[in-house]
C-alpha atoms as a PDB file:
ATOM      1  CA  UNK A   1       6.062  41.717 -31.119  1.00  0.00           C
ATOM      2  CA  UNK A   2       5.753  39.651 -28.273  1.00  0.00           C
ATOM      3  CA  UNK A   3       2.974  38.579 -26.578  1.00  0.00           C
ATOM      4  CA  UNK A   4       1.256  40.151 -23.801  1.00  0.00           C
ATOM      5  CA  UNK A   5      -0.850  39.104 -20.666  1.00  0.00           C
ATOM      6  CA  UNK A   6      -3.666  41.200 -20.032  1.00  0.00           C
ATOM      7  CA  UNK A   7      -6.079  42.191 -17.023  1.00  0.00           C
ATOM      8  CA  UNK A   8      -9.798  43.250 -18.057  1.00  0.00           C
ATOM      9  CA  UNK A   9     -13.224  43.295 -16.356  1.00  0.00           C
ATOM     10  CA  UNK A  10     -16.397  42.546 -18.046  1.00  0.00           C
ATOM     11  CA  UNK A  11     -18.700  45.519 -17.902  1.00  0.00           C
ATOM     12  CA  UNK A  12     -21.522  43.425 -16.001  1.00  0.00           C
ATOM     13  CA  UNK A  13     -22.742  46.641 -14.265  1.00  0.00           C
ATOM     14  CA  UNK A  14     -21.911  49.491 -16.757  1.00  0.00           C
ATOM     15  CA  UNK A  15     -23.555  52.363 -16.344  1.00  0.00           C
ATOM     16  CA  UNK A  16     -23.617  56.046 -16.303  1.00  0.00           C
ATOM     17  CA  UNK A  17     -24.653  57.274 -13.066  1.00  0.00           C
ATOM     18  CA  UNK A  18     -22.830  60.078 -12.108  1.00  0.00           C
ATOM     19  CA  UNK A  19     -20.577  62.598 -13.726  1.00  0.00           C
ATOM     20  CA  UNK A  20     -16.714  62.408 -13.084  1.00  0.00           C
ATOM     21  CA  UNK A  21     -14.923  63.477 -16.467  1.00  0.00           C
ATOM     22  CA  UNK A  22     -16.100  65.868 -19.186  1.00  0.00           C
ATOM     23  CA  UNK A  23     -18.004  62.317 -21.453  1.00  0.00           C
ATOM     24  CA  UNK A  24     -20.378  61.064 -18.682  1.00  0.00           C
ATOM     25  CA  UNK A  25     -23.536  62.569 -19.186  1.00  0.00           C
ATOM     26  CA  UNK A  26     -26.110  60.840 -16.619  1.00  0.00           C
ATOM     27  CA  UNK A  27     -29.242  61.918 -18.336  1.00  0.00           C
ATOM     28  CA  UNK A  28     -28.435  59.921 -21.433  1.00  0.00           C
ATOM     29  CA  UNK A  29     -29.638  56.285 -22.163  1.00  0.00           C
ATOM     30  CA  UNK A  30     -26.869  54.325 -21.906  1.00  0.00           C
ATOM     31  CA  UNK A  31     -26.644  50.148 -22.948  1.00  0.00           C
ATOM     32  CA  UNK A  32     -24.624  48.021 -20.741  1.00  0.00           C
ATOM     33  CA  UNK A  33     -26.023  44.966 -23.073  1.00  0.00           C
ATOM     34  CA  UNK A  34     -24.247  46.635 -25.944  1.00  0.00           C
ATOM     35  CA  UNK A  35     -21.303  47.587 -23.719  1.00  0.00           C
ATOM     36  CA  UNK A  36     -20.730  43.823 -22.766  1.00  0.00           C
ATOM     37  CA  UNK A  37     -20.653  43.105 -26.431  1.00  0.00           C
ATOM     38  CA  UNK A  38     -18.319  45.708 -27.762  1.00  0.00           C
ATOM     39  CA  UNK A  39     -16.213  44.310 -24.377  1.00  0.00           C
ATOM     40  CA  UNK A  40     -16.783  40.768 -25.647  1.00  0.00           C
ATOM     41  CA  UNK A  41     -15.201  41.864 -29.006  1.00  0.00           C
ATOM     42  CA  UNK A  42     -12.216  43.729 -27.841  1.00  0.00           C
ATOM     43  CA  UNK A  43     -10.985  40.370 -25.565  1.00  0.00           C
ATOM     44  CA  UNK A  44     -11.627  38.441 -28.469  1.00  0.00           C
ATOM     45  CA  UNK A  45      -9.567  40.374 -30.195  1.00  0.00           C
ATOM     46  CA  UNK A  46      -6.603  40.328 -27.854  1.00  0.00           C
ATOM     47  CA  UNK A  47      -6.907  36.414 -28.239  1.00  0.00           C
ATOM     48  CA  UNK A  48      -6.727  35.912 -31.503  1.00  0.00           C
ATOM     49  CA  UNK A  49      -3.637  37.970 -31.550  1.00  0.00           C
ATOM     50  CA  UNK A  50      -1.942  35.487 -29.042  1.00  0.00           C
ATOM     51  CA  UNK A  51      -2.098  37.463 -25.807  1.00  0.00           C
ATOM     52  CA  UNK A  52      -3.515  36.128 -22.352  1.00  0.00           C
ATOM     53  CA  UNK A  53      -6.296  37.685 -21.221  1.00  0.00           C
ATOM     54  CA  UNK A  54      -7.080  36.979 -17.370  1.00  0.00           C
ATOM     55  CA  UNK A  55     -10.293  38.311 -15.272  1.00  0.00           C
ATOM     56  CA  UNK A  56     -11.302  40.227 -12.681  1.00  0.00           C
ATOM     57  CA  UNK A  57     -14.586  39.588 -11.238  1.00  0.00           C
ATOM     58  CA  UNK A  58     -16.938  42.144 -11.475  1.00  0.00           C
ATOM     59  CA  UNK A  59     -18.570  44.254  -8.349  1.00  0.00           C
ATOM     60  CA  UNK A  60     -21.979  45.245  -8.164  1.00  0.00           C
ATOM     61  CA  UNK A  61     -22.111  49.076  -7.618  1.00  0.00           C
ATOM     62  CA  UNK A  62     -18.822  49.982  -9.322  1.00  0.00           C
ATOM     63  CA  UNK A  63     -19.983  50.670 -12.880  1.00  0.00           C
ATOM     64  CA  UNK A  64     -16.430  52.213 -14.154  1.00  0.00           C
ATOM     65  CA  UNK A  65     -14.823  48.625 -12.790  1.00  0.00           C
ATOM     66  CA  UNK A  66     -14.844  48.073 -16.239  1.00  0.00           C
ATOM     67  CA  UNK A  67     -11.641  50.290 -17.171  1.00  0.00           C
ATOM     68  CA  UNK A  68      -9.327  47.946 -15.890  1.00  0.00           C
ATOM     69  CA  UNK A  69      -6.270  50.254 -17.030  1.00  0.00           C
ATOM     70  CA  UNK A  70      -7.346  52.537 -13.661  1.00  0.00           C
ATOM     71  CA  UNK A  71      -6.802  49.387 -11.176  1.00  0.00           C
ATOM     72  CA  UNK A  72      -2.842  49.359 -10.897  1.00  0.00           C
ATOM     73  CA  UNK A  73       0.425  49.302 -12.603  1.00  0.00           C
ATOM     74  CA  UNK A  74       2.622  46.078 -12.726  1.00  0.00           C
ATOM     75  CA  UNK A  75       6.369  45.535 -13.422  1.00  0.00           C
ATOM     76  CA  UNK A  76       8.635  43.048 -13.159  1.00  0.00           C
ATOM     77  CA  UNK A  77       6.222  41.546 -10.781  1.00  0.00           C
ATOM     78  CA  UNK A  78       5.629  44.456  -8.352  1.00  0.00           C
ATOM     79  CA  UNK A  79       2.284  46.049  -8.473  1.00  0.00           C
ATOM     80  CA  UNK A  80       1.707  49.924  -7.800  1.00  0.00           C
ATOM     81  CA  UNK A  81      -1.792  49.966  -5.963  1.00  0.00           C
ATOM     82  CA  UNK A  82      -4.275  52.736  -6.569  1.00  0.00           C
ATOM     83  CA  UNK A  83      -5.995  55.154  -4.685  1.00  0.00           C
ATOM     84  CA  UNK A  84      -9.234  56.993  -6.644  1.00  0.00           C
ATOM     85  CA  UNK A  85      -9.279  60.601  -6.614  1.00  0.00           C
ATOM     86  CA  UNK A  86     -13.171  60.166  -6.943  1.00  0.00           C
ATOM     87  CA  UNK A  87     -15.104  58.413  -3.959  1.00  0.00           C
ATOM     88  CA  UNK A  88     -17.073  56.806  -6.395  1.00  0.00           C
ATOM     89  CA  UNK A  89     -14.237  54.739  -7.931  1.00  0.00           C
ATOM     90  CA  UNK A  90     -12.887  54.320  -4.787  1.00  0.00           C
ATOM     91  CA  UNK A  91     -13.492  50.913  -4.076  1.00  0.00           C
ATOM     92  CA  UNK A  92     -12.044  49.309  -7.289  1.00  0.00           C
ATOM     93  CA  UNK A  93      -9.168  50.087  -5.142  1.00  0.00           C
ATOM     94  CA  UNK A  94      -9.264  47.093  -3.015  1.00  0.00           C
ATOM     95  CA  UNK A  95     -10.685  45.053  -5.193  1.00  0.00           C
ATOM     96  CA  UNK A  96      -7.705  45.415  -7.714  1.00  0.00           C
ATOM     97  CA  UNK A  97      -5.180  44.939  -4.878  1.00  0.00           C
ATOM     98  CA  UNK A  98      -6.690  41.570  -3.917  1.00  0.00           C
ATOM     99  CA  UNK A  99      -6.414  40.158  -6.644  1.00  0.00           C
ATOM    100  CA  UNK A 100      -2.891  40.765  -7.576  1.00  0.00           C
ATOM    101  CA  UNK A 101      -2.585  39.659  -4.207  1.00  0.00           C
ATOM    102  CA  UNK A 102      -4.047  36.382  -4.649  1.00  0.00           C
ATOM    103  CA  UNK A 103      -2.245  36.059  -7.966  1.00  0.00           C
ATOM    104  CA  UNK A 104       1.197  36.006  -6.085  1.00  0.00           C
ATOM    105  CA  UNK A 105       2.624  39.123  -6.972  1.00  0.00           C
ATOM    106  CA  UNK A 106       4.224  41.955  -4.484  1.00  0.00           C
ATOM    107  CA  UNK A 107       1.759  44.598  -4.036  1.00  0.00           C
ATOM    108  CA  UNK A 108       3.088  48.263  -2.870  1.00  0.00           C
ATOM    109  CA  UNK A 109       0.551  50.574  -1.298  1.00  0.00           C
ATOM    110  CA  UNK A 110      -0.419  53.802  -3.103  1.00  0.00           C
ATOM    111  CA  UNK A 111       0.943  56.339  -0.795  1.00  0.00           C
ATOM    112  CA  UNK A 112      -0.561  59.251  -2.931  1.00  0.00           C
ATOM    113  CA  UNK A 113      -3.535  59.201  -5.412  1.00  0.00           C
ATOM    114  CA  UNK A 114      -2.645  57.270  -8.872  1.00  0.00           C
ATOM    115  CA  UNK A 115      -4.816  56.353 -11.003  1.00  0.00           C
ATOM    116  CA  UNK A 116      -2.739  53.109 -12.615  1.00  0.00           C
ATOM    117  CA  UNK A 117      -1.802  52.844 -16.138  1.00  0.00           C
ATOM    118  CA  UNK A 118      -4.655  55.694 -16.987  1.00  0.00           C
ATOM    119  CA  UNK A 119      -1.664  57.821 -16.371  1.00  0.00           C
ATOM    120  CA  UNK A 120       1.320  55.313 -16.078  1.00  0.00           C
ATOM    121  CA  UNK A 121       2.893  54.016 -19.111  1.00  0.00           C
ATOM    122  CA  UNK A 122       6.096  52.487 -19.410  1.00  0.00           C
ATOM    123  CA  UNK A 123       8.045  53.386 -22.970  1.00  0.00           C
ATOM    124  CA  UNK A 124      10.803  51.328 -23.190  1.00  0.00           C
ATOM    125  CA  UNK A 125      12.569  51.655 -20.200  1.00  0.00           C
ATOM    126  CA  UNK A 126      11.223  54.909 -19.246  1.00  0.00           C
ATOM    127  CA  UNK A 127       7.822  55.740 -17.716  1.00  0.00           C
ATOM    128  CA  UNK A 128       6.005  58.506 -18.625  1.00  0.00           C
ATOM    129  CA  UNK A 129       3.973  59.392 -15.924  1.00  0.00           C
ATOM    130  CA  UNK A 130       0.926  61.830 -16.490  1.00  0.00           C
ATOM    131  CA  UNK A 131      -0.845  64.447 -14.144  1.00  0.00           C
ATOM    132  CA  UNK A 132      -3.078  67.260 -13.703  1.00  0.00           C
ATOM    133  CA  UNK A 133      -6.320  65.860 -13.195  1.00  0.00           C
ATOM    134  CA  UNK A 134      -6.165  62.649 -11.489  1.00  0.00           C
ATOM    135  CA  UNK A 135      -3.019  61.281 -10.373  1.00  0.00           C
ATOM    136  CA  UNK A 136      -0.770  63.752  -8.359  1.00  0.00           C
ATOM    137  CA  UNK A 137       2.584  65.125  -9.220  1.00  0.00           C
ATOM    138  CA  UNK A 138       3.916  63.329  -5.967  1.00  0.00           C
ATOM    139  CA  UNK A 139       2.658  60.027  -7.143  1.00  0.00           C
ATOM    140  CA  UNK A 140       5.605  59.805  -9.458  1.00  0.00           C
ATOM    141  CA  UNK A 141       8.688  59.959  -6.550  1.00  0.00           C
ATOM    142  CA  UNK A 142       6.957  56.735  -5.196  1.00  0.00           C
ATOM    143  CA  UNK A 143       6.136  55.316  -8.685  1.00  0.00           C
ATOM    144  CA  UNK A 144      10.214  55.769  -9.680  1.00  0.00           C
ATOM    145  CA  UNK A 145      10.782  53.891  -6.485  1.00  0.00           C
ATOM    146  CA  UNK A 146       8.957  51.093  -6.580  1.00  0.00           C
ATOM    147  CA  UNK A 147       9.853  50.343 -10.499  1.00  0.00           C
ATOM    148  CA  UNK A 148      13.305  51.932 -10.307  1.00  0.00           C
ATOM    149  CA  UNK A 149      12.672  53.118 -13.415  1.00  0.00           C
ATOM    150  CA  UNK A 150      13.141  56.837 -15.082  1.00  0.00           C
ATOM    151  CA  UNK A 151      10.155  59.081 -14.351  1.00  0.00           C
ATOM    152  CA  UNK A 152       8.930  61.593 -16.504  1.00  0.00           C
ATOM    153  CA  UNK A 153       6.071  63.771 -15.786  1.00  0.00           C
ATOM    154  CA  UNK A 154       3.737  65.439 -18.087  1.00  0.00           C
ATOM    155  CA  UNK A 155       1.357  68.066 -17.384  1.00  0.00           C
ATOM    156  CA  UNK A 156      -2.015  67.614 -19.305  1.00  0.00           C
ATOM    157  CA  UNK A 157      -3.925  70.648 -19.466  1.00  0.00           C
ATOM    158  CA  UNK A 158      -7.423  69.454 -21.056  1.00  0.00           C
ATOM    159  CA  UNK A 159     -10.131  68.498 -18.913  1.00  0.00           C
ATOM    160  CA  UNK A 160     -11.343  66.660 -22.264  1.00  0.00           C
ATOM    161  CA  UNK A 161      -8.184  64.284 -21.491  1.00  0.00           C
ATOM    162  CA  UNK A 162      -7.821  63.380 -18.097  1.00  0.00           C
ATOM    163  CA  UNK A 163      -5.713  60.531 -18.211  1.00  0.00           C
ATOM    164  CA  UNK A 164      -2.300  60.438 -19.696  1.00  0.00           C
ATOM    165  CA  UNK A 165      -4.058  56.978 -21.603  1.00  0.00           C
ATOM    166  CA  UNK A 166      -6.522  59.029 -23.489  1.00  0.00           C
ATOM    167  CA  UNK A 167      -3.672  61.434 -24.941  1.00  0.00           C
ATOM    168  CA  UNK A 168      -1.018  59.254 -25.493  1.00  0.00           C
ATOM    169  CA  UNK A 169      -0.371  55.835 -26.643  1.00  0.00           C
ATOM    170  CA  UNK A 170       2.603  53.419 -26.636  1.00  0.00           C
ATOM    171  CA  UNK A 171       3.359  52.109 -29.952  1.00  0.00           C
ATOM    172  CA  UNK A 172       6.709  50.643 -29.125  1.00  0.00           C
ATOM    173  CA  UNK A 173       9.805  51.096 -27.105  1.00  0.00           C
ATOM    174  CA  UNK A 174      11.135  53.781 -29.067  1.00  0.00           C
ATOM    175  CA  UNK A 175       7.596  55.389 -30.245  1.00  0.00           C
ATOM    176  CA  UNK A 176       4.719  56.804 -29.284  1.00  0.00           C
ATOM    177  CA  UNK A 177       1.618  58.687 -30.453  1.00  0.00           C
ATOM    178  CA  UNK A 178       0.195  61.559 -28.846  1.00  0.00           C
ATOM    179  CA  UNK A 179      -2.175  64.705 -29.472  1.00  0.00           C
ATOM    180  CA  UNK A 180       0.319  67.803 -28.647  1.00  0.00           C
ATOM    181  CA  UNK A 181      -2.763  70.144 -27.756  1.00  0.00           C
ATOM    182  CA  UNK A 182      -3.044  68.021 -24.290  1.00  0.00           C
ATOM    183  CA  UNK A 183       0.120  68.981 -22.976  1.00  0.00           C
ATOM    184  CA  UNK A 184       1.709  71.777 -21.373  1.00  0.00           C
ATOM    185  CA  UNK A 185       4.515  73.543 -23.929  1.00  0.00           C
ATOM    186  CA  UNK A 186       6.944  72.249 -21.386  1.00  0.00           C
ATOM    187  CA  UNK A 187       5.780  68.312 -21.716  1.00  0.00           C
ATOM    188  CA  UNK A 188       5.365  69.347 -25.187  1.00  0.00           C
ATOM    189  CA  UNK A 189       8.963  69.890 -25.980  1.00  0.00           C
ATOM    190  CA  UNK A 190       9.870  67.278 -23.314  1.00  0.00           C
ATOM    191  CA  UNK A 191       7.925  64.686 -26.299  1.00  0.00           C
ATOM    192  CA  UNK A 192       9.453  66.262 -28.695  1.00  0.00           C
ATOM    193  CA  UNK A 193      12.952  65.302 -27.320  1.00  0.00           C
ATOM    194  CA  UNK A 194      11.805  61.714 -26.141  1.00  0.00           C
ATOM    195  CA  UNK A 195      10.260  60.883 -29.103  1.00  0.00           C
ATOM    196  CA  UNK A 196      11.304  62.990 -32.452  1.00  0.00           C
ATOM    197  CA  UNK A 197       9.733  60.095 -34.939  1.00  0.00           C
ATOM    198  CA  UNK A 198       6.352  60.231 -32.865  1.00  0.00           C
ATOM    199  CA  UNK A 199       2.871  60.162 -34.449  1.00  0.00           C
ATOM    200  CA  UNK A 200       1.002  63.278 -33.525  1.00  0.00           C
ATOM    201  CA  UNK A 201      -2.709  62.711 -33.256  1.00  0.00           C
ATOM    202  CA  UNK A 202      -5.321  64.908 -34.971  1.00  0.00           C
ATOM    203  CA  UNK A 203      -8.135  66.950 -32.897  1.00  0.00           C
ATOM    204  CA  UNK A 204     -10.584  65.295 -34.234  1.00  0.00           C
ATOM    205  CA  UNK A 205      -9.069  61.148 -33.689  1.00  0.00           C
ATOM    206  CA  UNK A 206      -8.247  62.482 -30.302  1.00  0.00           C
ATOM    207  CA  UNK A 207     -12.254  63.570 -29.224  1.00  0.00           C
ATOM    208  CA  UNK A 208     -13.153  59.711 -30.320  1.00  0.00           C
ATOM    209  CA  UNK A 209     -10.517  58.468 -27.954  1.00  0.00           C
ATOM    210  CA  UNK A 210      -8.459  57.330 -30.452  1.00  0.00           C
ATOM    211  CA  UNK A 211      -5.243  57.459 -28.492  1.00  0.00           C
ATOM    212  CA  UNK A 212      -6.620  55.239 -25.771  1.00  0.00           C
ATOM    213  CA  UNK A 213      -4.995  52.832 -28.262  1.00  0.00           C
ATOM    214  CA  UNK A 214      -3.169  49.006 -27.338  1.00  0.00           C
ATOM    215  CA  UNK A 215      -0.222  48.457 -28.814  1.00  0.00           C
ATOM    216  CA  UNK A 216       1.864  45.254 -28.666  1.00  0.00           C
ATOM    217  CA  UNK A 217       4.374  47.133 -31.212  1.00  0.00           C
ATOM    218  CA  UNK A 218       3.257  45.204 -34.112  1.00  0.00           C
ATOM    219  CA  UNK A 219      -0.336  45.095 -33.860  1.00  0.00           C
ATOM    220  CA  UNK A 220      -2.503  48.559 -32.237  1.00  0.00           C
ATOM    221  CA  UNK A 221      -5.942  48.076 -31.387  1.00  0.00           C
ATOM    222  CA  UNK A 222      -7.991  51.488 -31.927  1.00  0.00           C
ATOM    223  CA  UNK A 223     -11.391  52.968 -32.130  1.00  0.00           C
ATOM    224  CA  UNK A 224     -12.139  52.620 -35.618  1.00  0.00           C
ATOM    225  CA  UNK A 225     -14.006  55.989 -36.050  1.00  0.00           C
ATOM    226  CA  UNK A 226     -10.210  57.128 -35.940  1.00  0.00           C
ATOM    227  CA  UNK A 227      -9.196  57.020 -39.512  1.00  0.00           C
ATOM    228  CA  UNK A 228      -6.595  59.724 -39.770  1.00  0.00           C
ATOM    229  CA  UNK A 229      -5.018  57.853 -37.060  1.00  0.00           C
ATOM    230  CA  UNK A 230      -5.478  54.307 -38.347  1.00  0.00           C
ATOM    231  CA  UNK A 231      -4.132  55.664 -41.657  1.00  0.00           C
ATOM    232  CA  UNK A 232      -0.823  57.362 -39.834  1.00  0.00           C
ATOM    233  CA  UNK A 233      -0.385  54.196 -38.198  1.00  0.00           C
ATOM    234  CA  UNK A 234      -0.402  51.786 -41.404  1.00  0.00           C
ATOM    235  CA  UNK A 235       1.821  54.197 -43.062  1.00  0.00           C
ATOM    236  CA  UNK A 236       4.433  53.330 -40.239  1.00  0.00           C
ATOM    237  CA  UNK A 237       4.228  49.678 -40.553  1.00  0.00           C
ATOM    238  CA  UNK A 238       1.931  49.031 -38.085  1.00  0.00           C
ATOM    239  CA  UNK A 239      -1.245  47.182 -38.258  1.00  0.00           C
ATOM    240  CA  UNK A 240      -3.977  48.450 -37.081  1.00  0.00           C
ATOM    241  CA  UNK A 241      -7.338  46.681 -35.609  1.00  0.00           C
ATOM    242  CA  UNK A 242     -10.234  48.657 -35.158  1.00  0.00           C
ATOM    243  CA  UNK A 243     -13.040  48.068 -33.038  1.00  0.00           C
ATOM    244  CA  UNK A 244     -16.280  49.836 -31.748  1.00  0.00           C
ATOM    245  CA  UNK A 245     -15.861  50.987 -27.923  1.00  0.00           C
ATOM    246  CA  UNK A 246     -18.777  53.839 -28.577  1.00  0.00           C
ATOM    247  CA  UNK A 247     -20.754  53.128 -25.662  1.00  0.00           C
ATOM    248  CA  UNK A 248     -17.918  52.543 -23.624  1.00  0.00           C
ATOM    249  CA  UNK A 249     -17.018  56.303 -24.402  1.00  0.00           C
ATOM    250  CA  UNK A 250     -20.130  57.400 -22.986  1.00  0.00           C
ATOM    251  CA  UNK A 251     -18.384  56.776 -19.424  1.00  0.00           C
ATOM    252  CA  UNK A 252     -14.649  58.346 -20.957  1.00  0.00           C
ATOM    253  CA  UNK A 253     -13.267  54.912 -21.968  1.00  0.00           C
ATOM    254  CA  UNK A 254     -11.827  52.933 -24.707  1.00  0.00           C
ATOM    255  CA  UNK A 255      -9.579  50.008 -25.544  1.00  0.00           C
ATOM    256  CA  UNK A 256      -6.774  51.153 -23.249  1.00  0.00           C
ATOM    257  CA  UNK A 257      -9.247  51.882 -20.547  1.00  0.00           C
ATOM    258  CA  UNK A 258     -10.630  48.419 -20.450  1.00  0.00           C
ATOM    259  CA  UNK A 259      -7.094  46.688 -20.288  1.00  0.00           C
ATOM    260  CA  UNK A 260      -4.192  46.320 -17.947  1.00  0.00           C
ATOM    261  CA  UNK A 261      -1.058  45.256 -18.955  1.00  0.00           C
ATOM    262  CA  UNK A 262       0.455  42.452 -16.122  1.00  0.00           C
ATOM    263  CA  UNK A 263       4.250  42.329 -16.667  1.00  0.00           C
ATOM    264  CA  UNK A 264       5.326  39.530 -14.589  1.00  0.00           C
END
């Protein structure tokens, strides 16, 4: 394990106003109060575990500001801007790139739409780059580019899981869990190759976000209505912490979602 600096963004103006992935549903009550709490909790947890966590500030009108995961990719001190596919997440955008900008680090301009770590994920030294719904296929010539790392796409293929993130955690350099039935068979046998020891997610740990998991590759921070998964995990040698991100998933997000990993 090593410890890890984190991005997040409290969830001052969570909400559920409109409908951009198969879990919003704007006619039902939503609390941001509890959201801010079940926020609260997760940072909390990243501290006791020895990790940074750093800030963002907030913007009125951007509700989904909260899933901090969405707002870049950063390595080795070069930062992958974003562009939305949604207009209504579009201007988390800018917001995102100023602050890394402030912060110091060199900031590349998104020259197709990616939607940051919700569908970039570095796995050892490769980086597994999802698409299909949000980010584009041709996001990942520029994202190999900038990071000089290997690229390799994977199709998803349910709406359900939109984001590489909510199909497919990190576990460690050499591991990784996923849920095969959000793949294409060809990124399914492309897993299979990369990762032969991988933990394979059940249908039902997958529809509570379970995947959308933090892992420092000692410690994983889940949903804890995943139990199969939690179980799986322990059986490995990890240890698992599970917290409560259910109103959070009203809006399609989870651990992962609220937290950006800043490699410096």
């Amino acid at each position: 394990m090593t410890q890890r600096r984190y991005l997040m963004c409290r969830p001052t103006y969570f909400a559920v106003d409109y409908r951009i992935n198969p879990w919003m549903d704007p006619t039902a009550p939503y609390d941001t109060e509890l959201a801010i709490a079940q926020w609260t909790r997760l940072r909390q947890v990243y501290r006791d575990l020895g990790h940074t966590v750093d800030e963002i500030e907030p913007v009125p009108g951007l509700p989904d500001m909260v899933f901090a995961a969405n707002g870049a990719t950063v390595l080795d001190g070069d930062v992958l801007a974003v562009q939305f596919r949604d207009p209504e997440r579009a201007d988390e955008a800018p917001a995102y790139r100023s602050w890394f900008e402030r912060a110091g680090f060199r900031v590349h301009e998104a020259k197709h739409t990616n939607e940051g770590e919700g569908d970039l994920l570095l796995a050892g030294d490769v980086m597994l780059a999802g698409y299909g719904f949000r980010t584009v296929h041709a996001a990942h010539t520029q994202v190999q580019e900038v990071f000089g790392r290997p690229t390799v796409s994977l199709q998803l293929v349910d709406p359900a899981y939109y984001h590489l993130d909510t199909a497919l955690c990190v576990l460690d350099a050499e591991t990784v869990a996923y849920l095969p039935e959000a793949f294409s068979p060809g990124s399914r046998a492309v897993l299979r190759r990369l990762f032969p020891n991988a933990v394979l997610a059940t249908p039902a740990d997958a529809a509570v976000l379970g995947l959308n998991a933090v892992s420092d590759g000692e410690h994983v921070v889940l949903p804890v209505q995943a139990t199969d998964l939690t179980a799986a995990l322990e059986a490995r040698g990890y240890t698992t912490v599970g917290v409560d991100m259910s109103e959070l998933r009203k809006a399609g997000g989870g651990p992962k979602c609220c937290t950006l990993e800043v490699r410096p």
